[in-house]
Protein backbone atom coordinates (compact mmCIF):
# COMPACT_ATOMS: atom_id res chain seq x y z
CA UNK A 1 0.00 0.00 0.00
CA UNK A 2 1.68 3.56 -0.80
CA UNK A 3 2.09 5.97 1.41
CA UNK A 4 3.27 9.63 1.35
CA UNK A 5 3.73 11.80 4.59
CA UNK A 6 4.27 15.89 3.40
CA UNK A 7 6.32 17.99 5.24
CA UNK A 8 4.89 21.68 5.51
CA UNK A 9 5.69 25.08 6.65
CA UNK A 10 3.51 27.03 9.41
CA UNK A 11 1.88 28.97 6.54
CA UNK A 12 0.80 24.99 5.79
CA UNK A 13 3.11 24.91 2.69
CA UNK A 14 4.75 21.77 1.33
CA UNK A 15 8.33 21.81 1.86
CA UNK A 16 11.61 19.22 0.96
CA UNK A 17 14.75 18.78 1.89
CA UNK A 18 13.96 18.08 6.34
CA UNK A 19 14.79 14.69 6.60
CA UNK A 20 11.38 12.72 7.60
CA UNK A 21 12.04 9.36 9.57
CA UNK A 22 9.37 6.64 9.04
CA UNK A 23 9.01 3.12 11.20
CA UNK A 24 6.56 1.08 11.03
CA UNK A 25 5.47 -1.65 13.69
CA UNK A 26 4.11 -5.02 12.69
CA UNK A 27 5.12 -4.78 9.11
CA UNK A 28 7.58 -3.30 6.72
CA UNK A 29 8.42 -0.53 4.16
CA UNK A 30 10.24 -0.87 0.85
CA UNK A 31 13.68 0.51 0.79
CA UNK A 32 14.61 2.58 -2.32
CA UNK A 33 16.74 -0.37 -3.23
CA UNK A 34 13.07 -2.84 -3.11
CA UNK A 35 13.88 -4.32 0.15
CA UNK A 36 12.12 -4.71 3.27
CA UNK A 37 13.11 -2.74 6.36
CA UNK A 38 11.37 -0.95 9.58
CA UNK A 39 12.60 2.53 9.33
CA UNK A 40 13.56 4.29 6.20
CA UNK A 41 14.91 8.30 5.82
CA UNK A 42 12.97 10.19 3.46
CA UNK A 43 13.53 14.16 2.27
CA UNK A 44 11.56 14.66 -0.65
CA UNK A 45 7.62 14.12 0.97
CA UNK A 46 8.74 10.54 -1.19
CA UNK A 47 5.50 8.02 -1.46
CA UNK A 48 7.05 4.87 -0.13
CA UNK A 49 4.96 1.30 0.21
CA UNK A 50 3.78 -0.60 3.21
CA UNK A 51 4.19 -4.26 3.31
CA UNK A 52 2.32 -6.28 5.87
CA UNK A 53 3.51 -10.04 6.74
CA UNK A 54 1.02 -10.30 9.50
CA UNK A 55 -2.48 -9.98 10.03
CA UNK A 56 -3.49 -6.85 12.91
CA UNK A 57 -2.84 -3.03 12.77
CA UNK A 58 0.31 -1.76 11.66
CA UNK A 59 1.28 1.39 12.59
CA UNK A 60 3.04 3.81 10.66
CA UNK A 61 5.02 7.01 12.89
CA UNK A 62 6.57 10.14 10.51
CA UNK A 63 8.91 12.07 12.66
CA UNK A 64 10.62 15.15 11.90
CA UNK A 65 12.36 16.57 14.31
CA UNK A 66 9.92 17.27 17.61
CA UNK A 67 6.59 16.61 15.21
CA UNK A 68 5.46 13.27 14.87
CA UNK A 69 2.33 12.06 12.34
CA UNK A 70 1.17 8.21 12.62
CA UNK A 71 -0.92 6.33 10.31
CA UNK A 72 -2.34 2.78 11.01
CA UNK A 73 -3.37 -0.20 8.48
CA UNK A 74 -5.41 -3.25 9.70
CA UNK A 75 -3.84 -6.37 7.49
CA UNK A 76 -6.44 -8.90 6.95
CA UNK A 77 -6.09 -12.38 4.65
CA UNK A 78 -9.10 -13.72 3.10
CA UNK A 79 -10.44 -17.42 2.98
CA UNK A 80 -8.56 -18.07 0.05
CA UNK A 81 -5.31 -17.52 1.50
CA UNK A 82 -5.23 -20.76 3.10
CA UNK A 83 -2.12 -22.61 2.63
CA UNK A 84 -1.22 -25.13 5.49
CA UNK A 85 -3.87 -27.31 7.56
CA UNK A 86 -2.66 -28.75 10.83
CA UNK A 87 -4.77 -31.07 12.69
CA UNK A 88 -4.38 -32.65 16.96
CA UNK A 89 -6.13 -34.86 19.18
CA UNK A 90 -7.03 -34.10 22.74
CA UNK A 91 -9.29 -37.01 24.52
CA UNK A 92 -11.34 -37.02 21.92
CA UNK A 93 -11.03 -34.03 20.60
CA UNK A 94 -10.04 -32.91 16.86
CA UNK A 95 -8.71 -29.36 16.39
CA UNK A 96 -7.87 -28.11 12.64
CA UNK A 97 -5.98 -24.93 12.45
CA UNK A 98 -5.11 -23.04 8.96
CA UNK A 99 -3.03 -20.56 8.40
CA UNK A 100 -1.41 -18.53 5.33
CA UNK A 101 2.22 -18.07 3.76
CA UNK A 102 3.42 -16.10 6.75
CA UNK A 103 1.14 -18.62 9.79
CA UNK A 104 -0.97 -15.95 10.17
CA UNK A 105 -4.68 -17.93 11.16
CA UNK A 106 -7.21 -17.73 8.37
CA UNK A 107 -10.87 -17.71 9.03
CA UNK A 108 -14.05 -18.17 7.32
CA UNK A 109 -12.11 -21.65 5.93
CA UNK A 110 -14.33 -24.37 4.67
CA UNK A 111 -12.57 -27.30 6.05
CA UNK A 112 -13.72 -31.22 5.03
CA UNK A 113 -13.36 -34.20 7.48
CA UNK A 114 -14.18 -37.42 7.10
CA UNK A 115 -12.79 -40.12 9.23
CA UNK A 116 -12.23 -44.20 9.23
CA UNK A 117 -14.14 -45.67 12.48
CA UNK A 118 -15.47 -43.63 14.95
CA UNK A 119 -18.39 -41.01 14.13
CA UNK A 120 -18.55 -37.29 14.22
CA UNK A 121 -20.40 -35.88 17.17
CA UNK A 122 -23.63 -36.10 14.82
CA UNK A 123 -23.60 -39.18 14.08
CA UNK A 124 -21.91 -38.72 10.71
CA UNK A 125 -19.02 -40.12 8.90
CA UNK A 126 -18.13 -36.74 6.75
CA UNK A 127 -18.74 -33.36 7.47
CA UNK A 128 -17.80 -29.67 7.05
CA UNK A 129 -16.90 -27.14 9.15
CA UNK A 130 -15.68 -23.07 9.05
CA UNK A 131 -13.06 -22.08 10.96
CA UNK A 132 -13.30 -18.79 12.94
CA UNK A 133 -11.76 -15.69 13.75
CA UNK A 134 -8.19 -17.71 15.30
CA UNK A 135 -8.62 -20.25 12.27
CA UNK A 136 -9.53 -23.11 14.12
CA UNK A 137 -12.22 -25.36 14.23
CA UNK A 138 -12.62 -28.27 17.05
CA UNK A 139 -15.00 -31.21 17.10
CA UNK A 140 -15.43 -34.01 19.18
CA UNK A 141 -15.73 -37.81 17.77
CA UNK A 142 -17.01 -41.15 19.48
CA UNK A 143 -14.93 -44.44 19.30
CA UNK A 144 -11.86 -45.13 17.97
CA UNK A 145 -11.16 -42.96 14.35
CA UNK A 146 -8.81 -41.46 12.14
CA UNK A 147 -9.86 -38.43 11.34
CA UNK A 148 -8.70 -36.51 8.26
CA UNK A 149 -9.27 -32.36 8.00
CA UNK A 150 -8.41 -31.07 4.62
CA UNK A 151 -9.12 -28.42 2.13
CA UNK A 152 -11.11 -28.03 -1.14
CA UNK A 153 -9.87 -27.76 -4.37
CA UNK A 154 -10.91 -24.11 -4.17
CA UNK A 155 -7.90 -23.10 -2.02
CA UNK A 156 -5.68 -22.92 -4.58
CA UNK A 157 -2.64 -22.28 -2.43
CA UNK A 158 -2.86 -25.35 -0.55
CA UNK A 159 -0.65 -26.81 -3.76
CA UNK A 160 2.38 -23.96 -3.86
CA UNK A 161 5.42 -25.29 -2.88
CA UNK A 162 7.47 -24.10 -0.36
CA UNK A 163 9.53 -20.53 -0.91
CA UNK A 164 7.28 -19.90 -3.77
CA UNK A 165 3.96 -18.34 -4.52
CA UNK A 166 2.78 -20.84 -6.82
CA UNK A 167 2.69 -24.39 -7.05
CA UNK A 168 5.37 -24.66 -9.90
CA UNK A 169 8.07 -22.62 -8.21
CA UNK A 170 8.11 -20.05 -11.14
CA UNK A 171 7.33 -17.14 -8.34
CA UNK A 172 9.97 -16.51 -5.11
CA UNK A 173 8.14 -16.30 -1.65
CA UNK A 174 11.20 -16.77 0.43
CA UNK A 175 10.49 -18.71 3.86
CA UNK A 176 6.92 -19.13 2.78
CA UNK A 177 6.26 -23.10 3.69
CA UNK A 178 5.00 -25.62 1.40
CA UNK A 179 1.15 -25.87 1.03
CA UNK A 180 -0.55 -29.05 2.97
CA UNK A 181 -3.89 -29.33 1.88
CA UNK A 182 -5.01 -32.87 4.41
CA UNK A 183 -3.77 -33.83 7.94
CA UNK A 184 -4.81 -36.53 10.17
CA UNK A 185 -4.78 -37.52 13.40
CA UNK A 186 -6.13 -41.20 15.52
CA UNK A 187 -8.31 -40.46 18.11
CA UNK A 188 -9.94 -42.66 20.82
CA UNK A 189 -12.95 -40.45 21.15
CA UNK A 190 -14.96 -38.62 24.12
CA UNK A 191 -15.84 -41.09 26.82
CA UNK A 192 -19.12 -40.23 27.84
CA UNK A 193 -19.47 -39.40 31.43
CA UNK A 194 -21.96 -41.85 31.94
CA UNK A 195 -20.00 -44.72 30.99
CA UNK A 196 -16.95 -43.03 33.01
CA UNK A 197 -19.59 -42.91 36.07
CA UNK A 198 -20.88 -46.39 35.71
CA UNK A 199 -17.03 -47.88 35.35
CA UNK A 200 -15.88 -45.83 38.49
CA UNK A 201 -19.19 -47.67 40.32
CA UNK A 202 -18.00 -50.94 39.02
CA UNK A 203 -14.45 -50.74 40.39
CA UNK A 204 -15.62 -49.60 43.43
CA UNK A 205 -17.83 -52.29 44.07
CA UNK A 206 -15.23 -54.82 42.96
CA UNK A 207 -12.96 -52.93 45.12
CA UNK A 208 -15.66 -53.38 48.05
CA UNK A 209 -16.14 -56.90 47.32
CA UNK A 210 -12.13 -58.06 46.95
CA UNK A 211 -11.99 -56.05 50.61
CA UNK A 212 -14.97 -58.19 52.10
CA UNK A 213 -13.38 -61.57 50.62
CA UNK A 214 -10.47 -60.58 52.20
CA UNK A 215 -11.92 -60.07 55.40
CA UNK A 216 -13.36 -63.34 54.85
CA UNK A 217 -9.93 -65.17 54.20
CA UNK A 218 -8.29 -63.21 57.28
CA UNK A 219 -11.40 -64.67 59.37
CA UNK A 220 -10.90 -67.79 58.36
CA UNK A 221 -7.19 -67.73 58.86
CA UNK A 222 -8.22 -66.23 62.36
CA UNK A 223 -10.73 -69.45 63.04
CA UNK A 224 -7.94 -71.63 61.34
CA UNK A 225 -5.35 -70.55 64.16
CA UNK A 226 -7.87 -70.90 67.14
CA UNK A 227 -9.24 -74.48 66.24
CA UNK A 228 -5.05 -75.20 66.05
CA UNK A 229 -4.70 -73.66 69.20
CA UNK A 230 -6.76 -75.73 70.69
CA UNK A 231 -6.23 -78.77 69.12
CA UNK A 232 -2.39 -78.07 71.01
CA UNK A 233 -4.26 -77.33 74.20
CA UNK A 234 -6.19 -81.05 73.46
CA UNK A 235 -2.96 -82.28 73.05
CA UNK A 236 -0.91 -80.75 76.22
CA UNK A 237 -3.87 -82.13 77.92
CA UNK A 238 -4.05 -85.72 76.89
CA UNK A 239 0.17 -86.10 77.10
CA UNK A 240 -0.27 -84.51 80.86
CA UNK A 241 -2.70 -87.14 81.61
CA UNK A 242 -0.58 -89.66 79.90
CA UNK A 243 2.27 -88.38 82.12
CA UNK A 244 0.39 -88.34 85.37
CA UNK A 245 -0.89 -91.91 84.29
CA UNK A 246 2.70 -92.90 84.21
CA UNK A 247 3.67 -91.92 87.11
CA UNK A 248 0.54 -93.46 88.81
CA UNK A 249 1.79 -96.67 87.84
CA UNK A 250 5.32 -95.96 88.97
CA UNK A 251 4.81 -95.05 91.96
CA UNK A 252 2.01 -98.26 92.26
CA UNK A 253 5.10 -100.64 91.22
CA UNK A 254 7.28 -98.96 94.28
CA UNK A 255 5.25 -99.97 96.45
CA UNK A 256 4.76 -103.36 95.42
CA UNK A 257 7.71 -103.77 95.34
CA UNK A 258 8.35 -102.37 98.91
CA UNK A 259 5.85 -104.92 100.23
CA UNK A 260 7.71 -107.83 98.47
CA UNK A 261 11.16 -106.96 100.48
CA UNK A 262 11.66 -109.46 103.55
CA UNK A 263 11.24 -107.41 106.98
């Protein structure tokens, strides 16, 4: 966009020769030489040409000497700028993101997605969305899926390879990327929060149930140590009557044999 910024006397007369210093932010002007810089010396009221890279205002500040002038430009892209399509996953959740030459966000994008397994949150297997303001879109799908997001035939830039502006390579767009017109992503899909709720029941009340077994077993072990106990304490018993029996019969054999001595 051309620009010219006129230097003028206090009778409001145009004069040259004051040097005029002009920087822009977000963006560039052309040097005299075609190139792109941020602040450029001008002496002649000289039109000079804006160059924005990046969507949002830029904003353009004459100064010469104590008087300053600014100008502003709001860069926009339109749908048909679209170049790259990125897609991610997030439990369930697909997000496709477009953006131009310079990854500037793109809205108003018709994007296509279809997907292998799984279904859209409609019930679908194919749909369409528009991405907004931040050039996104997000959906959610059910089941396992591969999704794929891509872009129409109509976005024409979507082809262009990379560091050019078309998709032959015959026009220089240094840095610019190479166009991707489909991405996909695997997805495992939204667990529904019923299903979540009813699982969470279900290992709790195998949780409850492996706890009362358990309390079972340690009862059992308990009952299986006292019945041991007192088959012991049977035991003691019976070989403390065996002993006492014994010694009955020892001390019955003294005497006999006491009363068989001659006196």
């Amino acid at each position: 966009m051309a620009f010219k910024f006129t230097a003028l006397t206090s009778a409001d007369v145009a004069v040259t020769g004051i040097p005029t210093t002009i920087t822009v932010d977000n963006g560039f002007i052309l040097t005299s030489a075609g190139r792109l810089a941020t602040t450029r010396t001008l002496y002649a009221n000289d039109t000079f040409w804006a160059i924005g890279l990046k969507t949002g205002v830029m904003t353009i500040t004459a100064t010469n000497g104590t008087l300053t002038s600014k100008a502003m430009i709001n860069w926009v892209n339109a749908h048909t700028d679209a170049r790259v399509i990125k897609a991610t996953e997030s439990n369930g959740t697909v997000t496709a993101a477009v953006t131009d030459f310079y990854g500037n966000p793109v809205s108003g994008v018709t994007v296509d997605a279809t997907t292998v397994g799984g279904r859209f949150g409609n019930g679908a297997t194919g749909t369409t969305f528009v991405t907004g303001a931040d050039g996104t879109v997000a959906f959610d799908m059910k089941g396992d899926a591969t999704v794929t997001v891509s872009l129409g035939s109509t976005y024409s830039k979507a082809s262009f390879l990379a560091n050019a502006g078309d998709a032959t390579g015959a026009v220089v767009t240094t840095g610019a990327p190479a166009g991707v017109r489909s991405a996909s992503v695997t997805t495992k899909g939204v667990v529904d929060a019923t299903v979540v709720a009813a699982n969470a029941a279900t290992a709790a009340a195998e949780a409850s149930s492996d706890a009362a077994a358990e309390a079972i077993d340690a009862a059992n072990a308990a009952t299986d140590a006292a019945n041991l106990a007192a088959e012991a304490a049977d035991a003691a018993t019976v070989a403390a009557e065996e002993a006492r029996d014994a010694a009955d019969a020892a001390t019955l054999l003294l005497k006999s044999l006491l009363l068989r001595l001659p006196h």
